[in-house]
C-alpha atoms as a PDB file:
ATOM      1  CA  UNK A   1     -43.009  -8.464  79.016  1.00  0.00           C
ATOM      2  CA  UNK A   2     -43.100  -5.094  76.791  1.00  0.00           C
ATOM      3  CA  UNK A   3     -46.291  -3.838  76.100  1.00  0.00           C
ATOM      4  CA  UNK A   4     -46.592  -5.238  72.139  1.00  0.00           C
ATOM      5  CA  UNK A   5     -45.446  -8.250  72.891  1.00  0.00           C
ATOM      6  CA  UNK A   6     -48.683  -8.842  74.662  1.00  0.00           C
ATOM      7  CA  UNK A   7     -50.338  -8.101  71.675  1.00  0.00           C
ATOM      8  CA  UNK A   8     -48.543  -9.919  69.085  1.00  0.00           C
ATOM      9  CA  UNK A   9     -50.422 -13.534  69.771  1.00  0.00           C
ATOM     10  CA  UNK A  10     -54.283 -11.876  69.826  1.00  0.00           C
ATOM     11  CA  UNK A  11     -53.209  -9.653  66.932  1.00  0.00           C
ATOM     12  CA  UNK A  12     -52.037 -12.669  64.677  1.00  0.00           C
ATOM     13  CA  UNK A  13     -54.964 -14.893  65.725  1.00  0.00           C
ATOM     14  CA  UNK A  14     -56.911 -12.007  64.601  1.00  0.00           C
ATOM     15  CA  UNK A  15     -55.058 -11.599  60.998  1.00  0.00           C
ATOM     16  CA  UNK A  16     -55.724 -15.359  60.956  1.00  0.00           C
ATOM     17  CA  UNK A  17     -58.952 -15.385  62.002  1.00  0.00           C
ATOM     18  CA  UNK A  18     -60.421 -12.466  59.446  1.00  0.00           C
ATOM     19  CA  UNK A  19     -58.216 -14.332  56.627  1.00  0.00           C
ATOM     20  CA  UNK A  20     -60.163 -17.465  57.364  1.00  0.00           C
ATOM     21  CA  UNK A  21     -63.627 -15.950  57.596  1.00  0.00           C
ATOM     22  CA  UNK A  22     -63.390 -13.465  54.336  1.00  0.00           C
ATOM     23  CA  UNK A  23     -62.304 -17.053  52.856  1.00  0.00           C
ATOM     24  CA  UNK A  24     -65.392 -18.170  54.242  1.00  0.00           C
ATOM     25  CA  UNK A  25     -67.572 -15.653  53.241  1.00  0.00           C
ATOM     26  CA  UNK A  26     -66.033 -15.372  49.448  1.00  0.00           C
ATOM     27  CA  UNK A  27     -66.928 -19.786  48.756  1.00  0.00           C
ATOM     28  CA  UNK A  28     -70.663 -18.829  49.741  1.00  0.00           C
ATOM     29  CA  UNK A  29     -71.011 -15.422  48.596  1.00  0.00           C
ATOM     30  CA  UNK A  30     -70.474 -17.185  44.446  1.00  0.00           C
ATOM     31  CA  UNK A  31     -67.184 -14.786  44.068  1.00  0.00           C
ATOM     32  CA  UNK A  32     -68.581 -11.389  45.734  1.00  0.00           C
ATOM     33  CA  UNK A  33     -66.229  -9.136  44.304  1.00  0.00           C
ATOM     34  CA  UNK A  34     -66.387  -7.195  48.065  1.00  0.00           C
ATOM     35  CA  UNK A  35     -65.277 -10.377  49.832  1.00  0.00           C
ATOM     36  CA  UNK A  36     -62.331 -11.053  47.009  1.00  0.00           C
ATOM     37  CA  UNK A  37     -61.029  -7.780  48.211  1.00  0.00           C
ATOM     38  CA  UNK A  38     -61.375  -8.630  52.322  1.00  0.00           C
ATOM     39  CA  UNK A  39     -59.821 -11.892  51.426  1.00  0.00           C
ATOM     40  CA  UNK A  40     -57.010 -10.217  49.640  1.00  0.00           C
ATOM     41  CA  UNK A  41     -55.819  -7.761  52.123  1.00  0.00           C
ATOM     42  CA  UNK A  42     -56.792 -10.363  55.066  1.00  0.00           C
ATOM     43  CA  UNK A  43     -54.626 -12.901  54.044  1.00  0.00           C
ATOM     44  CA  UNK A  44     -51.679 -10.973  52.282  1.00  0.00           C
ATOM     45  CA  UNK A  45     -49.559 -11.130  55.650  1.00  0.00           C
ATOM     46  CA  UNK A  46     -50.256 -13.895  56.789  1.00  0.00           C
ATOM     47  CA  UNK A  47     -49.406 -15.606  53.474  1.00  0.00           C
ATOM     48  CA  UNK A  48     -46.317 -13.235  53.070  1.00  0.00           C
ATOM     49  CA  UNK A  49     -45.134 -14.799  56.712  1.00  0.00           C
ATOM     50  CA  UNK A  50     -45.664 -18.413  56.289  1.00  0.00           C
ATOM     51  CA  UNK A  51     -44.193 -18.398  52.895  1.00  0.00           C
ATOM     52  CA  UNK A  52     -40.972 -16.709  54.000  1.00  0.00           C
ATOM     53  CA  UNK A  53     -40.680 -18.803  57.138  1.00  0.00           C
ATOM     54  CA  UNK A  54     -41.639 -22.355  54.893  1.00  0.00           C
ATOM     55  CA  UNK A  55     -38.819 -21.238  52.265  1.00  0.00           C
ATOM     56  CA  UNK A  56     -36.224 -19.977  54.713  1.00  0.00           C
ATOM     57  CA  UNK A  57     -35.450 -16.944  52.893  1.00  0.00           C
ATOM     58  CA  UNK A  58     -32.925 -14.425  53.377  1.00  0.00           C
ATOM     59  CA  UNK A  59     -32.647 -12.674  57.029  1.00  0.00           C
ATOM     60  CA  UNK A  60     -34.201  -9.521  55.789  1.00  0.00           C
ATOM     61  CA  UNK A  61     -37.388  -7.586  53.996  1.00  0.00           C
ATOM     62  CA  UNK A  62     -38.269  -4.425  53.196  1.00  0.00           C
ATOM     63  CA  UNK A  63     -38.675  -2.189  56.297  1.00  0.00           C
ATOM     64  CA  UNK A  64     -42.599  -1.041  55.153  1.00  0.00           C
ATOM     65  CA  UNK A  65     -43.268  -4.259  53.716  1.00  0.00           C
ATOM     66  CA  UNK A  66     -44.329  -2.191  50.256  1.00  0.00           C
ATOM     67  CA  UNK A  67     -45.523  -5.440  48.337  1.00  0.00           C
ATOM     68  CA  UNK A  68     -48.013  -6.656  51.109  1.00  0.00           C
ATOM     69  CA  UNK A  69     -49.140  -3.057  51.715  1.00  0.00           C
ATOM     70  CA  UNK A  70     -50.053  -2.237  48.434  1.00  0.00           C
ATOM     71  CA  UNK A  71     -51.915  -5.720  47.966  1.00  0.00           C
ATOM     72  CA  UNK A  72     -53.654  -4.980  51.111  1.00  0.00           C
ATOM     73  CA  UNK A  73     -54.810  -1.411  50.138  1.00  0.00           C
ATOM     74  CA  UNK A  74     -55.894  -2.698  46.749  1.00  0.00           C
ATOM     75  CA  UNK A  75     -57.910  -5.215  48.560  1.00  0.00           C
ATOM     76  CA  UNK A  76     -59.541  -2.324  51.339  1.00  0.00           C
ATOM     77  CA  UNK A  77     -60.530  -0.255  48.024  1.00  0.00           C
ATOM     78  CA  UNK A  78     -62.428  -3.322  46.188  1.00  0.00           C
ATOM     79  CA  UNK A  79     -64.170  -4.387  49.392  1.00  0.00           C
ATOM     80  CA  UNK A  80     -65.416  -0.655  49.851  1.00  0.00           C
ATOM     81  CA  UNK A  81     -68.332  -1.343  48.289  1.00  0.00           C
ATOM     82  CA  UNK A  82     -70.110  -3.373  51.101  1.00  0.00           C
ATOM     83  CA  UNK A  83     -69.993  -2.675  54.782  1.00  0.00           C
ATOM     84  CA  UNK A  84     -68.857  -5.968  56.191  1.00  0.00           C
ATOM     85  CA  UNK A  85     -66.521  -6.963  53.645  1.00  0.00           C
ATOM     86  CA  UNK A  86     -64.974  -3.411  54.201  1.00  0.00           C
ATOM     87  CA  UNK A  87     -64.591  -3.715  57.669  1.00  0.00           C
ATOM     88  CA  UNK A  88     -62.794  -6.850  57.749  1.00  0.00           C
ATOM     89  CA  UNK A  89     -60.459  -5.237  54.939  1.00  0.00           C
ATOM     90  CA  UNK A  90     -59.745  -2.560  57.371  1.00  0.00           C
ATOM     91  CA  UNK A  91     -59.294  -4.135  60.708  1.00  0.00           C
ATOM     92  CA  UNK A  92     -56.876  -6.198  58.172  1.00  0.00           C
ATOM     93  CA  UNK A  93     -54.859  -3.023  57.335  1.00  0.00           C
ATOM     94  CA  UNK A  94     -54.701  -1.797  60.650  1.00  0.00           C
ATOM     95  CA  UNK A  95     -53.030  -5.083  61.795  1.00  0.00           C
ATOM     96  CA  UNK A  96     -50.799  -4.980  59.331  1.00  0.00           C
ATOM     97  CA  UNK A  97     -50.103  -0.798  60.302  1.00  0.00           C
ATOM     98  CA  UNK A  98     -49.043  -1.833  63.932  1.00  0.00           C
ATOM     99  CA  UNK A  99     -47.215  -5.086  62.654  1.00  0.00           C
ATOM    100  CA  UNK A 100     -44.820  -2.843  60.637  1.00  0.00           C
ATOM    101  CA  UNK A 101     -44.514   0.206  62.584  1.00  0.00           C
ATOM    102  CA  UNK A 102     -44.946  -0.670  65.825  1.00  0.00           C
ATOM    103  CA  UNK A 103     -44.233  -4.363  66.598  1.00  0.00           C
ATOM    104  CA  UNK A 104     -40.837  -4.752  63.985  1.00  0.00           C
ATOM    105  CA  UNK A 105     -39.414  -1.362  65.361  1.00  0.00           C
ATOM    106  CA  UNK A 106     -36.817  -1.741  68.555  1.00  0.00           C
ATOM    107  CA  UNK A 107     -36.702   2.325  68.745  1.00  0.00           C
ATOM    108  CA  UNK A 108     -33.501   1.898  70.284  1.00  0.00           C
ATOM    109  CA  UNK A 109     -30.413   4.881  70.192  1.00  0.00           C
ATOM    110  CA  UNK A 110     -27.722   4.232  69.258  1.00  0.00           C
ATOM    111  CA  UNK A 111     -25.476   2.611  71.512  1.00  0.00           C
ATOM    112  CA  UNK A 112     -22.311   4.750  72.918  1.00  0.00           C
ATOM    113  CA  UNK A 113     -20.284   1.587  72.961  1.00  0.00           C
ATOM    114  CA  UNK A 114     -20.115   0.591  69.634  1.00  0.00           C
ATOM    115  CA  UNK A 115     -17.928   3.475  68.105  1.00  0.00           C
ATOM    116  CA  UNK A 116     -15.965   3.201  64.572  1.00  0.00           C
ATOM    117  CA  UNK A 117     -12.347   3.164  65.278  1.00  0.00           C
ATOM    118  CA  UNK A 118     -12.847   2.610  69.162  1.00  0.00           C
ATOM    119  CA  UNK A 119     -12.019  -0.879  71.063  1.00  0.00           C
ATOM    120  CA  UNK A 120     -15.337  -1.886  72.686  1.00  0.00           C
ATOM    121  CA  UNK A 121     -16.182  -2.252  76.394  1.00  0.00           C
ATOM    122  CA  UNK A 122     -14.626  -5.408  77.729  1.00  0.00           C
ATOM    123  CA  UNK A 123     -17.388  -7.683  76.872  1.00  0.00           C
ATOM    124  CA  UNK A 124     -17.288 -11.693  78.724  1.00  0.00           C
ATOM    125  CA  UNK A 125     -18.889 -14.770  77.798  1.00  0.00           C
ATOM    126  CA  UNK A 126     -19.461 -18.002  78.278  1.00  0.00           C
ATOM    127  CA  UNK A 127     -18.301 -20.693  75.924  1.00  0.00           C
ATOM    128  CA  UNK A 128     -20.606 -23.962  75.337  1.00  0.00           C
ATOM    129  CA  UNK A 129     -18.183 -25.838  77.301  1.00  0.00           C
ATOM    130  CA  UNK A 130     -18.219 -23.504  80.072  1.00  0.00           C
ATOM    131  CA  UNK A 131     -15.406 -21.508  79.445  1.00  0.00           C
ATOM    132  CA  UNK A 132     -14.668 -17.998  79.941  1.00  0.00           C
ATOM    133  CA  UNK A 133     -13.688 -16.027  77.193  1.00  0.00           C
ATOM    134  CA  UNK A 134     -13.591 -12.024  76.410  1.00  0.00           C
ATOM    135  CA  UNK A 135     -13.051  -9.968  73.711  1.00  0.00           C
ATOM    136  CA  UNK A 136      -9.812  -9.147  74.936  1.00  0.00           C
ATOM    137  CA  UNK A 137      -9.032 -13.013  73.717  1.00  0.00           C
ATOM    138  CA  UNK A 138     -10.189 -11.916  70.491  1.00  0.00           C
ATOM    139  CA  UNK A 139      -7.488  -9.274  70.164  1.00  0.00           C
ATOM    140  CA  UNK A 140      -5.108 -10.541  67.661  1.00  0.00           C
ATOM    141  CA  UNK A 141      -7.344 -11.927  64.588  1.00  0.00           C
ATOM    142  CA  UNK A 142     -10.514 -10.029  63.036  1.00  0.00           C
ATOM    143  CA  UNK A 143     -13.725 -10.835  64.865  1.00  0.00           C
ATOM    144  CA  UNK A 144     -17.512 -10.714  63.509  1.00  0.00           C
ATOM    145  CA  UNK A 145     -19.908 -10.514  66.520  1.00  0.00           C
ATOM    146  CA  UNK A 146     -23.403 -11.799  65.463  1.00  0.00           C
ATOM    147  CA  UNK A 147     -25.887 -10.919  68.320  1.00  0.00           C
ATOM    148  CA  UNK A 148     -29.183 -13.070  67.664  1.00  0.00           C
ATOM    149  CA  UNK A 149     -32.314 -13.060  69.801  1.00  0.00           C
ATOM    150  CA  UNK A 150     -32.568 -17.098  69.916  1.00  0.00           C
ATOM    151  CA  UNK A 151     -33.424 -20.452  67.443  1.00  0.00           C
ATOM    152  CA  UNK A 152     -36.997 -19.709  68.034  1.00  0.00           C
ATOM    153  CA  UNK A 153     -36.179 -16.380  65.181  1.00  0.00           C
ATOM    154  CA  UNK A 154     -36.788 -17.348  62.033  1.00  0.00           C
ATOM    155  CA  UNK A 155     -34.862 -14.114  60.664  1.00  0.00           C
ATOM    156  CA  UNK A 156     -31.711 -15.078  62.752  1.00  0.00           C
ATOM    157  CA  UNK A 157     -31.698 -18.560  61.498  1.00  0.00           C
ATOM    158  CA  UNK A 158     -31.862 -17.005  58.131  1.00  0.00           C
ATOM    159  CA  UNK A 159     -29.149 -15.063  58.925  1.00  0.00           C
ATOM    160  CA  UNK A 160     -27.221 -17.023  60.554  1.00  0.00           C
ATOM    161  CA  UNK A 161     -27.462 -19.576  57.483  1.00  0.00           C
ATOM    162  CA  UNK A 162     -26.663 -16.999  55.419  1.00  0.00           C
ATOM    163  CA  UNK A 163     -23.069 -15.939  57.251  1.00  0.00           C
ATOM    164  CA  UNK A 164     -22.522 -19.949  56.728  1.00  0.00           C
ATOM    165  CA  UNK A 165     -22.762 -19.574  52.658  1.00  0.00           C
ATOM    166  CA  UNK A 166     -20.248 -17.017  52.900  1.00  0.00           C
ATOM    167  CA  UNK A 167     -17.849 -19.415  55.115  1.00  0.00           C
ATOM    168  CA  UNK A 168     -15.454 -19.750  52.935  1.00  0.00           C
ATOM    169  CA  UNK A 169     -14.701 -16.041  51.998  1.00  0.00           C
ATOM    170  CA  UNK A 170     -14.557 -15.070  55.773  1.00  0.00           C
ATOM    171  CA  UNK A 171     -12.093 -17.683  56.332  1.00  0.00           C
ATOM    172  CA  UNK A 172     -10.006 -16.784  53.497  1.00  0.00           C
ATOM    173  CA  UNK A 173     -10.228 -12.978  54.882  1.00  0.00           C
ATOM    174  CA  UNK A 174      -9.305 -14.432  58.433  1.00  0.00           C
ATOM    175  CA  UNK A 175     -11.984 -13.640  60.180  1.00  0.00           C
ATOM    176  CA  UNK A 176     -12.984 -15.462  63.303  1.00  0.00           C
ATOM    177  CA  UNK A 177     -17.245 -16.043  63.545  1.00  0.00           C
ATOM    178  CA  UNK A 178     -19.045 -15.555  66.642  1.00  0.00           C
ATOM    179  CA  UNK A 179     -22.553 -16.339  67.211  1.00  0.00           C
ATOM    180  CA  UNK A 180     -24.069 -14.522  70.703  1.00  0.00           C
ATOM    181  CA  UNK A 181     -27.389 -14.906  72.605  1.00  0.00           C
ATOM    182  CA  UNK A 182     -28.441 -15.502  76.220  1.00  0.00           C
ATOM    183  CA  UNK A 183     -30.921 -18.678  75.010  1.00  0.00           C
ATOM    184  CA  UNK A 184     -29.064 -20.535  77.127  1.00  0.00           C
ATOM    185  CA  UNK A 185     -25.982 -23.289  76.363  1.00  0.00           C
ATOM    186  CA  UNK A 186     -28.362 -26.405  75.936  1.00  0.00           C
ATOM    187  CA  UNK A 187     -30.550 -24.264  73.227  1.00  0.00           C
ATOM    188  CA  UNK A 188     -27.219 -23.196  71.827  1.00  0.00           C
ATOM    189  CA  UNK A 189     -25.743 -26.793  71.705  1.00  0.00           C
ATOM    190  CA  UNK A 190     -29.042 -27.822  69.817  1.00  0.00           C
ATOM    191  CA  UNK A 191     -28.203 -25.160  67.043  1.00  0.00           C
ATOM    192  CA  UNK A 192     -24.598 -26.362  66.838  1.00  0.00           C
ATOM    193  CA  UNK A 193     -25.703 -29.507  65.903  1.00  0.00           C
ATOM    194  CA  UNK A 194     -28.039 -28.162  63.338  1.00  0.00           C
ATOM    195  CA  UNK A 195     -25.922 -25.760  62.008  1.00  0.00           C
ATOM    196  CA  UNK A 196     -22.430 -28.138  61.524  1.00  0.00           C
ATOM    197  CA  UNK A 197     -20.293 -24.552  61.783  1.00  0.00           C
ATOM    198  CA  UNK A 198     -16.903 -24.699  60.721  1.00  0.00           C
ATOM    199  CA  UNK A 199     -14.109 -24.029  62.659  1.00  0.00           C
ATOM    200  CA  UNK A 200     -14.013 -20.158  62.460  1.00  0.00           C
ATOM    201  CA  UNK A 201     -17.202 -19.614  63.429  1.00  0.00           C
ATOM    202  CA  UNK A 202     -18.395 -20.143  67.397  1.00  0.00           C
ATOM    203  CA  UNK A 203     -21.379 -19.789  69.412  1.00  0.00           C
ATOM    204  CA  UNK A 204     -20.992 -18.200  72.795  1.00  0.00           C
ATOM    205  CA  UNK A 205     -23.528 -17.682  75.890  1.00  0.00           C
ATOM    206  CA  UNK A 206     -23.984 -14.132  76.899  1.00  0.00           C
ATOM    207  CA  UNK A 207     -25.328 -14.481  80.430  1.00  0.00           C
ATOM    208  CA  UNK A 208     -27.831 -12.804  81.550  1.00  0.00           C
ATOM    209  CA  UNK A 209     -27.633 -10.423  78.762  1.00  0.00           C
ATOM    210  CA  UNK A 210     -24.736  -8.803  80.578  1.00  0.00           C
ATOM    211  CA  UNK A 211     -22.414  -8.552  76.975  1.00  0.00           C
ATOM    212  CA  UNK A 212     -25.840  -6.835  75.409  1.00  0.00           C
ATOM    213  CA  UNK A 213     -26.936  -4.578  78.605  1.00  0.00           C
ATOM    214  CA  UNK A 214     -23.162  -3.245  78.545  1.00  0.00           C
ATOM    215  CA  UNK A 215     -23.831  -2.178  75.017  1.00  0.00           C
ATOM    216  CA  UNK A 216     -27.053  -0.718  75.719  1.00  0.00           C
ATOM    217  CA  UNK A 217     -28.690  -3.703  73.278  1.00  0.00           C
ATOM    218  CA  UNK A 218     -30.648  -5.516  75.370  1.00  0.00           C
ATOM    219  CA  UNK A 219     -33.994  -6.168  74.816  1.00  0.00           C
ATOM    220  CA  UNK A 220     -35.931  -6.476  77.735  1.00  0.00           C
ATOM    221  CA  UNK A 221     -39.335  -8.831  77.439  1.00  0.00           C
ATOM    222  CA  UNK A 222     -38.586  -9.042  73.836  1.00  0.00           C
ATOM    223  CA  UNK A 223     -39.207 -12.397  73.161  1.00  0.00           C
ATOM    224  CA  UNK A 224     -43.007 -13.686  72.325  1.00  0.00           C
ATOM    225  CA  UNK A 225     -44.861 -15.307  74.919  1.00  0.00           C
ATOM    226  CA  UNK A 226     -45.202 -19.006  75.513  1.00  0.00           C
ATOM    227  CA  UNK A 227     -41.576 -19.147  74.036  1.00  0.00           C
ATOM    228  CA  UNK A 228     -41.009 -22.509  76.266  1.00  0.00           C
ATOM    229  CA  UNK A 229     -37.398 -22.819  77.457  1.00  0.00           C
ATOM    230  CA  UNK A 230     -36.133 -19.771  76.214  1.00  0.00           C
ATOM    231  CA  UNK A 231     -35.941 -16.515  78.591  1.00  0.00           C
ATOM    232  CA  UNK A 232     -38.228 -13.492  77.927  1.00  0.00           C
ATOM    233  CA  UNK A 233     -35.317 -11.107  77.787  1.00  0.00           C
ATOM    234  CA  UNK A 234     -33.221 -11.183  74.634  1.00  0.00           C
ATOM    235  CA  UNK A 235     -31.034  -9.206  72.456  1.00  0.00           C
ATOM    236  CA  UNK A 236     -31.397  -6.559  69.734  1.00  0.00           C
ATOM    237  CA  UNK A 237     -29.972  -7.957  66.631  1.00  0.00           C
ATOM    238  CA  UNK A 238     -26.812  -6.729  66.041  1.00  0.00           C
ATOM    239  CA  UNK A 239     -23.646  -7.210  63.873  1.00  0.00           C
ATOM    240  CA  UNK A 240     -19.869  -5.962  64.889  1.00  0.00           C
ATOM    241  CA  UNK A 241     -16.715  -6.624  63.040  1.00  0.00           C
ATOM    242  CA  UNK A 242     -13.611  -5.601  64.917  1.00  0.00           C
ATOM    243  CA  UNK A 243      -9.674  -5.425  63.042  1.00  0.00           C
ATOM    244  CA  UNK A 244      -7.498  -7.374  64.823  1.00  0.00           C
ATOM    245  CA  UNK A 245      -6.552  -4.359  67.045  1.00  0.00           C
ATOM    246  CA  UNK A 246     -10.183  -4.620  68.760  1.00  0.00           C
ATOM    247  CA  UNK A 247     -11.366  -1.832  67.162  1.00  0.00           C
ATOM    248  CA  UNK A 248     -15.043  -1.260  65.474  1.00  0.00           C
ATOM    249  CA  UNK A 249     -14.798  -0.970  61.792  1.00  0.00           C
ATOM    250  CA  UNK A 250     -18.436  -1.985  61.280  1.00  0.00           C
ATOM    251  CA  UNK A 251     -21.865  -1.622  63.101  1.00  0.00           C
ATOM    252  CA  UNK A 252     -24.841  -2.414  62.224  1.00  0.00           C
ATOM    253  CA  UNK A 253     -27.710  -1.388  65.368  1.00  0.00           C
ATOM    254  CA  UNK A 254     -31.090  -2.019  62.661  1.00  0.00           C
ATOM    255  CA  UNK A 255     -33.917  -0.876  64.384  1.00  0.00           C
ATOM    256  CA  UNK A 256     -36.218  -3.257  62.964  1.00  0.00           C
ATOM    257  CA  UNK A 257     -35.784  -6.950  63.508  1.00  0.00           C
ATOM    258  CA  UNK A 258     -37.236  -7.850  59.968  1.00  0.00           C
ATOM    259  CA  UNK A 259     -33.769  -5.742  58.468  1.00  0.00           C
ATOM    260  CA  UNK A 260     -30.430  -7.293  58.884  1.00  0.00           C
ATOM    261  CA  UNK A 261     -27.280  -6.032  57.510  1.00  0.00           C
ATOM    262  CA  UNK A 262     -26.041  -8.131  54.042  1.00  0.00           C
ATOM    263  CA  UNK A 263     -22.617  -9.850  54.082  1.00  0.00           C
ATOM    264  CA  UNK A 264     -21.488  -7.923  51.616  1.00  0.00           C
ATOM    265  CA  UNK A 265     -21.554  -4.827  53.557  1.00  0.00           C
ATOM    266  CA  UNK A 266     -19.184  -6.063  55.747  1.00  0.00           C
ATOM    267  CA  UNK A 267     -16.952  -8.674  54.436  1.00  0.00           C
ATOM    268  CA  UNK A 268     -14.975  -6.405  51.913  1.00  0.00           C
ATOM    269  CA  UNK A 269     -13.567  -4.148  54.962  1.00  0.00           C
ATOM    270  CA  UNK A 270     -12.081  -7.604  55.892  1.00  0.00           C
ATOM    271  CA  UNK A 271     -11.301  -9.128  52.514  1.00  0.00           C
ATOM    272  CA  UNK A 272      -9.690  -5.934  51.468  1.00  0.00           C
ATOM    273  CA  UNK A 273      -7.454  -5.895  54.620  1.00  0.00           C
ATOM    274  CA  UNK A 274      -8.387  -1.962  55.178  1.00  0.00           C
ATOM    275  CA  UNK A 275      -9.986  -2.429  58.881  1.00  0.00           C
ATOM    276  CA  UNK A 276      -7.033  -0.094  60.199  1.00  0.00           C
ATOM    277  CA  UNK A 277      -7.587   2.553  57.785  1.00  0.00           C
ATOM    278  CA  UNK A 278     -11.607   2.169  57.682  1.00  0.00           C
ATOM    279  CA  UNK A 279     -11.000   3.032  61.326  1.00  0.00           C
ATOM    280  CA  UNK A 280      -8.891   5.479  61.357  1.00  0.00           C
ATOM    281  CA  UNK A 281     -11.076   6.996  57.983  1.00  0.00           C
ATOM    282  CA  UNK A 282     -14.347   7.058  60.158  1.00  0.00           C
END
């Protein structure tokens, strides 16, 4: 397990835990104006969170998080005036500091296998039946390679949801869908079912992570703890179109799990039919 994924559970109890208590300590304090500011920036990530997970938005937000900063600080500066509102205002803002810049960051490099215009490493998987399939069988019809950590991600299911909207206009472009974790084939089954995918799109098993460790994308203890049923190694997200050549026309290696790439960045290079000379452009 990596270091900040240790943290992750005592750090959100704590955000949790402070939003609840400035609450607290605002209902008997008749309004304090101090305790209005600990109970803003307390509770504006943990509110930020459980309304974007409750509404299923889209698979992304801003890298910084500028909205909930800003209402945070705001809420540090009016509790300043007394010492233990102020303190739990702070201890708010610095769990919100290693949320954004420490815990959302992969700090991966970028990978030396996904290269515009070059084929990719042959990569195998596993299909839910229990087939094995490569993506030298891909070779022949353009290919979208969604790698997702696992159904326990909100974010992936939001993005995964989101790829579905756009259904349609990938199967007009031709494009052939495929949906890759290690989660494991009964996990994977489950999110067929959820999902209903259409007949372009796919969800395959990479096992154990060998697709993602040849393209240097694994991400080792990356899932949360007490994740039960699911493996503690998982994947980077990451997004790959190939032309029907094999070749890499589009990469997307975000190194922040909160930040995934939109549709629209890549479904033009297929719509447009320009995957051989994107490649050979880049």
């Amino acid at each position: 397990m990596q270091l900040k994924q240790k943290f992750i559970f005592p750090v959100t109890l704590m955000m949790v835990g402070l939003t609840i208590y400035s609450f607290h300590r605002l209902l008997w304090s008749n309004g304090d104006e101090a305790w209005h500011g600990a109970f803003l920036a307390s509770a504006a990530l943990p509110l930020y969170m459980a309304v974007f997970v409750a509404m299923g938005g889209a698979p992304r937000t801003s890298s910084r998080l500028l909205p909930v900063q800003i209402v945070t600080i705001i809420g540090v500066v009016v509790s300043a005036s007394e010492p233990w509102p102020f303190v739990t205002a702070l201890l708010s803002f610095l769990g919100l500091q290693w949320y954004v810049f420490v815990y959302s960051k992969y700090r991966r490099g970028k990978s030396s296998s996904i290269v515009l215009g070059q084929p990719l490493p042959v990569l195998v998987f596993e299909t839910l039946e229990g087939a094995r399939v490569s993506t030298e069988d891909f070779v022949g019809s353009k290919t979208l390679l969604v790698f997702f950590r696992g159904n326990w991600c909100p974010l992936c299911m939001a993005q995964l949801r989101e790829l579905l909207i756009h259904a349609e206009q990938l199967g007009d472009a031709l494009v052939q869908v495929k949906f890759i974790s290690n989660q494991g084939i009964e996990k994977s089954r489950e999110l067929v079912e959820k999902l209903s995918l259409p007949g372009h799109f796919e969800i395959l098993h990479d096992h154990d992570l060998r697709a993602a460790k040849t393209l240097s994308i694994e991400d080792i203890g990356g899932a949360p703890p007490g994740l039960k049923g699911y493996p503690a190694d998982t994947t980077m997200a990451t997004v790959i179109a190939l032309d029907a050549a094999g070749r890499v026309v589009f990469g997307d290696e975000t190194d922040n799990y909160r930040v995934r790439p939109h549709p629209d960045s890549f479904i033009p290079i297929f719509e447009d039919d320009c995957a051989e000379l994107y490649a050979k452009s880049s």
